[in-house]
Protein backbone atom coordinates (compact mmCIF):
# COMPACT_ATOMS: atom_id res chain seq x y z
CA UNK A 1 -61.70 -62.31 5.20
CA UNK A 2 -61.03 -60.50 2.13
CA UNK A 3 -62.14 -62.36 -1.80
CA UNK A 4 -60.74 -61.34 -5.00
CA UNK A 5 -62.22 -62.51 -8.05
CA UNK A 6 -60.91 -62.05 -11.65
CA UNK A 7 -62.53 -63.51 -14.52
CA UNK A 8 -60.98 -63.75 -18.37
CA UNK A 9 -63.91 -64.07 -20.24
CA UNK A 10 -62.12 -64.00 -23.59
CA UNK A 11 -61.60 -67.41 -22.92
CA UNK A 12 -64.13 -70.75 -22.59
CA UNK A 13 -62.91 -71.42 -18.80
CA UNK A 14 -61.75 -70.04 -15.99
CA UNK A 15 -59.27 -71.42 -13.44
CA UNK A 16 -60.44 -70.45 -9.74
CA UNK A 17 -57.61 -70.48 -7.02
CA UNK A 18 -59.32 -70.13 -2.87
CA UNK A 19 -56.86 -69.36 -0.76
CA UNK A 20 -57.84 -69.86 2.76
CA UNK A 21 -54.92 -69.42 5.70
CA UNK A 22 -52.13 -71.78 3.79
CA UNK A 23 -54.54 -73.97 2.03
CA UNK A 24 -54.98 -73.22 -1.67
CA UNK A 25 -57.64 -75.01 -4.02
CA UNK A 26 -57.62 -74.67 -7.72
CA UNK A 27 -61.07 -75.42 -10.12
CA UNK A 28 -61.19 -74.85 -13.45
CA UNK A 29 -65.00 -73.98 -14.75
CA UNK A 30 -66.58 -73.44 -18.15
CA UNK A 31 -67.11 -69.48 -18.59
CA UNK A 32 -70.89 -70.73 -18.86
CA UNK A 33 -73.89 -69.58 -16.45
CA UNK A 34 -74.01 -73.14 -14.92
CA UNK A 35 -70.72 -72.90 -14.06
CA UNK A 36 -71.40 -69.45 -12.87
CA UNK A 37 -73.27 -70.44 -10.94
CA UNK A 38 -72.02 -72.96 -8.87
CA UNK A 39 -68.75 -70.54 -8.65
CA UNK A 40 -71.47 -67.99 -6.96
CA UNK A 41 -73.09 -70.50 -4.86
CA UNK A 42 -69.36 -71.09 -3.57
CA UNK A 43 -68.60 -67.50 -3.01
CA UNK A 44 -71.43 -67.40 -1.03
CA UNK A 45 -69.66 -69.58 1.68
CA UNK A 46 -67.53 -66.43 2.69
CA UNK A 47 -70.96 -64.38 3.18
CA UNK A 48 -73.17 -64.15 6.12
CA UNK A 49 -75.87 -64.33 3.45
CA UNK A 50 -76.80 -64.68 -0.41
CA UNK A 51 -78.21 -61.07 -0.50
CA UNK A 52 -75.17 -59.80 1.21
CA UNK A 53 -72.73 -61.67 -1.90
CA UNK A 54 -74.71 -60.36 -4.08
CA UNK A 55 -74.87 -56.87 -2.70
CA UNK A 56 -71.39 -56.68 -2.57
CA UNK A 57 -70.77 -57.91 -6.58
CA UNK A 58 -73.34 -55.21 -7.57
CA UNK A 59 -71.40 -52.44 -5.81
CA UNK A 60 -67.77 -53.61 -6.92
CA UNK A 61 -69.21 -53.76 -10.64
CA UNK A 62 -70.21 -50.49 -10.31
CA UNK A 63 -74.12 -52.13 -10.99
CA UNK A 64 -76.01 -50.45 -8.12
């Protein structure tokens, strides 16, 4: 399963579309680390583990 994740941060939210097979879910969160959060600890659902999310977010960013 393959995620894509944009974010605008020039603006104060973000709208978050999942599509999964033909099911699609839109959220629309605050661009605020709470928020952030709980968009992470969603992610995290397509991941075998936290570290692995995580892992994978620092690469794509160019971070580690």
């Amino acid at each position: 399963m393959q995620v894509v994740l944009e974010i605008d941060i020039s603006r104060s939210t973000s709208t978050i579309c999942e599509l999964i097979g033909q099911s699609k879910n839109e959220i629309t969160i605050t661009n605020d680390r709470s928020d952030f959060t709980l968009l992470l600890k969603d992610l995290a659902t397509f991941y075998k583990s936290y570290s692995q999310l995580q892992a994978s977010i620092l690469v794509d960013c160019k971070l580690f």
